[in-house]
N, C-alpha and C. Protein backbone atom coordinates (compact mmCIF):
# COMPACT_ATOMS: atom_id res chain seq x y z
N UNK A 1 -14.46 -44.46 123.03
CA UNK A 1 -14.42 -44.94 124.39
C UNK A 1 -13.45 -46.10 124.52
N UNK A 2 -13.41 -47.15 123.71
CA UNK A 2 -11.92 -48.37 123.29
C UNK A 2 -10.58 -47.68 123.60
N UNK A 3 -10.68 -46.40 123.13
CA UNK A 3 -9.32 -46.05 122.86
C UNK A 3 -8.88 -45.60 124.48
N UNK A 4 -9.88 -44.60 124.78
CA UNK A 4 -9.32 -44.21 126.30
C UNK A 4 -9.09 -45.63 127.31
N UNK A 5 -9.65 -46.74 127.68
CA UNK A 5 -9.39 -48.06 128.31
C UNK A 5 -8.40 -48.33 127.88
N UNK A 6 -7.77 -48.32 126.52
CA UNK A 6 -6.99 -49.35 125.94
C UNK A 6 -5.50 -48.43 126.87
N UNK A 7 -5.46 -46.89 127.01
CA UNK A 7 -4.38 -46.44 127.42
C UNK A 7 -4.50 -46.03 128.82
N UNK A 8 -5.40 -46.47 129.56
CA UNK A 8 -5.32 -46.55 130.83
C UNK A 8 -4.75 -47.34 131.55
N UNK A 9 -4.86 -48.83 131.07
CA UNK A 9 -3.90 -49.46 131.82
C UNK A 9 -2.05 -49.06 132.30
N UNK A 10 -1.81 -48.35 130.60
CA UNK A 10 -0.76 -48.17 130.23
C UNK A 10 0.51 -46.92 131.60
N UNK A 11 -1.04 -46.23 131.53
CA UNK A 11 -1.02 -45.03 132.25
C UNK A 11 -0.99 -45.25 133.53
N UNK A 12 -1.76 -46.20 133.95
CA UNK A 12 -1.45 -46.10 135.42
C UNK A 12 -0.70 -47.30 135.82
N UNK A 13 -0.03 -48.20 135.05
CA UNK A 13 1.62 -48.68 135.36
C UNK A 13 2.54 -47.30 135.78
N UNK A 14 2.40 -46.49 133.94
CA UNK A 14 3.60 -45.47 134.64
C UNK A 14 3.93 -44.98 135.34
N UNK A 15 2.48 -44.17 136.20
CA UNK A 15 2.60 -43.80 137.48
C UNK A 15 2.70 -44.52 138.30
N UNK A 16 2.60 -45.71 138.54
CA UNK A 16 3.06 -46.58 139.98
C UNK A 16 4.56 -47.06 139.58
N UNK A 17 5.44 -47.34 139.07
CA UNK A 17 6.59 -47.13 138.36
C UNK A 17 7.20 -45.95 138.50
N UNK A 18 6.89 -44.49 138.22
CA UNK A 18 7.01 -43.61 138.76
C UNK A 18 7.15 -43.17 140.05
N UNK A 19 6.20 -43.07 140.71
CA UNK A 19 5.90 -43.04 142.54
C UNK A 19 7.30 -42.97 143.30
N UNK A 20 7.84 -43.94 143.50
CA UNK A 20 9.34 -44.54 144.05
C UNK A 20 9.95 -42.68 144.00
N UNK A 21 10.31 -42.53 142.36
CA UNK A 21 11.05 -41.65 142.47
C UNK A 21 10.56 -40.30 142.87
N UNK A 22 9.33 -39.64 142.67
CA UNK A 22 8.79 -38.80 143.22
C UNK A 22 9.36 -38.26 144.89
N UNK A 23 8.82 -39.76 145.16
CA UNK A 23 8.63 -39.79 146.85
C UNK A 23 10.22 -39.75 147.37
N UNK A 24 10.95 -40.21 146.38
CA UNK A 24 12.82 -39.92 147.55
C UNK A 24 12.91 -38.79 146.95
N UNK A 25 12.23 -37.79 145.76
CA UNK A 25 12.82 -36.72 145.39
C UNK A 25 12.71 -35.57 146.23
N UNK A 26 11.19 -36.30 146.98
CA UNK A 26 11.08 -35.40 147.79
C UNK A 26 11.30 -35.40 149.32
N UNK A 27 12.10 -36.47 149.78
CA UNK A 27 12.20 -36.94 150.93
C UNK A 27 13.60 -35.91 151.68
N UNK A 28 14.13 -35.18 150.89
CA UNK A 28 15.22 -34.29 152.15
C UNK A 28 15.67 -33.49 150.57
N UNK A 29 15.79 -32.71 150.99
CA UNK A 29 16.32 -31.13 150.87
C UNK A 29 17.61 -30.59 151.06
N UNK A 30 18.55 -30.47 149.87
CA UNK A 30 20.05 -30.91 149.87
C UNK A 30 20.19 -29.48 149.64
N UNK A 31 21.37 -28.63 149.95
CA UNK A 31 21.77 -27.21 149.29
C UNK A 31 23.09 -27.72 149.68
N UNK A 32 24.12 -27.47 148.05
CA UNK A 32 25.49 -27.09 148.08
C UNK A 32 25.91 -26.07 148.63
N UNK A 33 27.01 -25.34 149.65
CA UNK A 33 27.31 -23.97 150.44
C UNK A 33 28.85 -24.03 149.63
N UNK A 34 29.13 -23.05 148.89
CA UNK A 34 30.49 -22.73 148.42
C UNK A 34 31.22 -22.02 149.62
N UNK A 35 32.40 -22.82 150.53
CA UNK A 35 33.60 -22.24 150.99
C UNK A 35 34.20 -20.88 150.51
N UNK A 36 34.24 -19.88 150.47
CA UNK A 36 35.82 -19.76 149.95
C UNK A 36 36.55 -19.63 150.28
N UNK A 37 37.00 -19.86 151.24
CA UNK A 37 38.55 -19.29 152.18
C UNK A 37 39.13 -21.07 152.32
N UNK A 38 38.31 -22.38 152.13
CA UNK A 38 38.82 -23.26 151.52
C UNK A 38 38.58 -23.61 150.10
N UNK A 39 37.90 -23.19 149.07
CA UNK A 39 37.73 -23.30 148.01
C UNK A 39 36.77 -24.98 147.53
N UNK A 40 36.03 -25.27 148.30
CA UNK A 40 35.33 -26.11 148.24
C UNK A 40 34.13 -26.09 148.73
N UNK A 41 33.48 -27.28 148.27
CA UNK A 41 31.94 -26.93 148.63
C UNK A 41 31.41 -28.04 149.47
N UNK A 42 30.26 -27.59 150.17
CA UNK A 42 29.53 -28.66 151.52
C UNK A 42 28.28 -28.71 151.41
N UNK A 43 27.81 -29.64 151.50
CA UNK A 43 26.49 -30.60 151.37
C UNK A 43 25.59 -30.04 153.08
N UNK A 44 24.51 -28.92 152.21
CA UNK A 44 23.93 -28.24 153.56
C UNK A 44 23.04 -28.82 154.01
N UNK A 45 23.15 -30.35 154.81
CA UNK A 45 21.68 -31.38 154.97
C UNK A 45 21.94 -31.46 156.66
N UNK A 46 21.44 -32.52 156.70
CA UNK A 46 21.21 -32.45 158.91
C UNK A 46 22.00 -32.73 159.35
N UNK A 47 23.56 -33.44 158.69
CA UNK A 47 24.29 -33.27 159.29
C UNK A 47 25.46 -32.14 159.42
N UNK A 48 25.83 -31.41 158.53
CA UNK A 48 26.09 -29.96 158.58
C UNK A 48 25.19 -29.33 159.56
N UNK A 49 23.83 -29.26 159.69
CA UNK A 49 23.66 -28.43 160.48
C UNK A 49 23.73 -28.77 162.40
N UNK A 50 23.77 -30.05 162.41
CA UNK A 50 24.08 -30.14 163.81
C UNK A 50 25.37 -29.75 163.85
N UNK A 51 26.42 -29.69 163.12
CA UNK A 51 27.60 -28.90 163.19
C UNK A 51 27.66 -27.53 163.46
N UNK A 52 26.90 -26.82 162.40
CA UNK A 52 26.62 -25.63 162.71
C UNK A 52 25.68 -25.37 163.87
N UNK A 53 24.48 -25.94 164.44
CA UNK A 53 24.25 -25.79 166.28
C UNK A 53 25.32 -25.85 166.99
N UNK A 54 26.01 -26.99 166.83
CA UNK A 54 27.45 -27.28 168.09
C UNK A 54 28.08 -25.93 167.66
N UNK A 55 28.39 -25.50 166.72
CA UNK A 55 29.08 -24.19 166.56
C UNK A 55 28.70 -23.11 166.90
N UNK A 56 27.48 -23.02 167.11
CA UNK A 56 26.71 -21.77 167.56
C UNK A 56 26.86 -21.89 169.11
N UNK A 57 26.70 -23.33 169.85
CA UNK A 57 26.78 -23.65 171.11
C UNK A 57 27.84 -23.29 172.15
N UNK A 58 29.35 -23.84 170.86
CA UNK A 58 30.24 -23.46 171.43
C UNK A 58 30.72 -22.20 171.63
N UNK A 59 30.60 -21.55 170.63
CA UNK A 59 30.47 -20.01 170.44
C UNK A 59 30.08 -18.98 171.03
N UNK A 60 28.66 -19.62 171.80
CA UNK A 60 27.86 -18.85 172.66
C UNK A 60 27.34 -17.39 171.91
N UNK A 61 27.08 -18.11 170.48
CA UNK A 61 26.03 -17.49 169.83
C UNK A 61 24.51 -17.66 169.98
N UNK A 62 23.75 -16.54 169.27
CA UNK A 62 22.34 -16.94 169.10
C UNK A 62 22.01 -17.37 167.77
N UNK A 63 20.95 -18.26 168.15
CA UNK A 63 21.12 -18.80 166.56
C UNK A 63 20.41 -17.96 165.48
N UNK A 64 21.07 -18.01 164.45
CA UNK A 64 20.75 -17.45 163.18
C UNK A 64 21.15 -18.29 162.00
N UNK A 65 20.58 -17.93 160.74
CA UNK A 65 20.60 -18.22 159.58
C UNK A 65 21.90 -18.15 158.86
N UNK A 66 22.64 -19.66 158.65
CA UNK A 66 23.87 -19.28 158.52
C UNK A 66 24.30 -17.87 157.18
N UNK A 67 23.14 -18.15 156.02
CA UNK A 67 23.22 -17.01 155.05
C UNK A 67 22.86 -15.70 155.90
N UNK A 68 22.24 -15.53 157.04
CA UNK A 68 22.87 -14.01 157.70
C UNK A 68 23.43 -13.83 158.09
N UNK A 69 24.46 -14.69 158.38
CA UNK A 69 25.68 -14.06 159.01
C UNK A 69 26.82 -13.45 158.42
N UNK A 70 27.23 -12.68 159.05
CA UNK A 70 28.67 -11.52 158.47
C UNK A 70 29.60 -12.08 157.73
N UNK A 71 30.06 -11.95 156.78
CA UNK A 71 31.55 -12.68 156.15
C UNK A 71 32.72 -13.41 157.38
N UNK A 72 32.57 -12.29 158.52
CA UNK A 72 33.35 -12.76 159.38
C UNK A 72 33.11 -13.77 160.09
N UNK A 73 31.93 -14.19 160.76
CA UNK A 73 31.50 -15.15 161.13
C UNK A 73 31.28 -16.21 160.34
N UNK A 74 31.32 -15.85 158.95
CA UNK A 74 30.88 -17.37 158.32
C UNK A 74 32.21 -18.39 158.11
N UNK A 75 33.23 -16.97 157.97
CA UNK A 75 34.27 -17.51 157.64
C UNK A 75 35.20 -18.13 159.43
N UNK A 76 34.66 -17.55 160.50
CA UNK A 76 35.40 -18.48 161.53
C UNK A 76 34.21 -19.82 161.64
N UNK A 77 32.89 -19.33 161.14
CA UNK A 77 32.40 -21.33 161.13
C UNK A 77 32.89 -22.14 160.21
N UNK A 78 33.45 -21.84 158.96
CA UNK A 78 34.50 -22.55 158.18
C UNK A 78 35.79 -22.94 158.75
N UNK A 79 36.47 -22.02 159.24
CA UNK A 79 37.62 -22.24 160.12
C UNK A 79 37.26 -23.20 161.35
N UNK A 80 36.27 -23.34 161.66
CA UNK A 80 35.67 -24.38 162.77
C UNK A 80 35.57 -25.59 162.09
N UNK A 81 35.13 -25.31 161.67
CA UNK A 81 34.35 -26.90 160.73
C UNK A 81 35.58 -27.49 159.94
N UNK A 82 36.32 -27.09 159.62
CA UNK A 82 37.31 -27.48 158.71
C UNK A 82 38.23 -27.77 159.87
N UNK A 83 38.17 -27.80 160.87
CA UNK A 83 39.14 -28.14 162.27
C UNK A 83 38.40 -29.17 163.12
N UNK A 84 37.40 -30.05 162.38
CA UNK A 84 36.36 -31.04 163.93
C UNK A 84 36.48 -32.43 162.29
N UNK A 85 37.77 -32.37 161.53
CA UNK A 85 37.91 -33.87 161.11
C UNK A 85 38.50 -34.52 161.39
């Protein structure tokens, strides 16, 4: 019974020491999107996607999932996006 007390303290430093990183690991939800018709890659977080709404907006599309859309369309929202810097 000594032994389990003696590593409890130990134990629950680590986890409050721990915590911090947990909690930003889980605080937003990042996906890399590979280009290829520019050969680079884009950071798929909230601000990409209000890009991609305004693009759908301007477009006078309905919205969809940018991974369903046609090669052709993905590639004129690249051609968009790569034209609003």
């Amino acid at each position: 019974m000594h032994t389990r007390s003696k590593w409890l303290p130990s134990l629950l430093m680590a986890s409050i020491l721990a915590l911090p990183a947990v909690i930003i690991g889980c605080a937003e939800h990042t996906t890399r999107v590979y280009d290829p018709y520019y050969s680079d890659y884009h950071v798929w977080d909230r601000n990409e996607v209000v890009y991609y709404q305004r693009w759908e907006g301007e477009t006078h599309r309905d919205h969809k999932d940018f991974n369903r859309r046609n090669a052709d369309e993905q590639k004129e929202y690249w051609n968009w996006r790569h034209s609003q810097h």
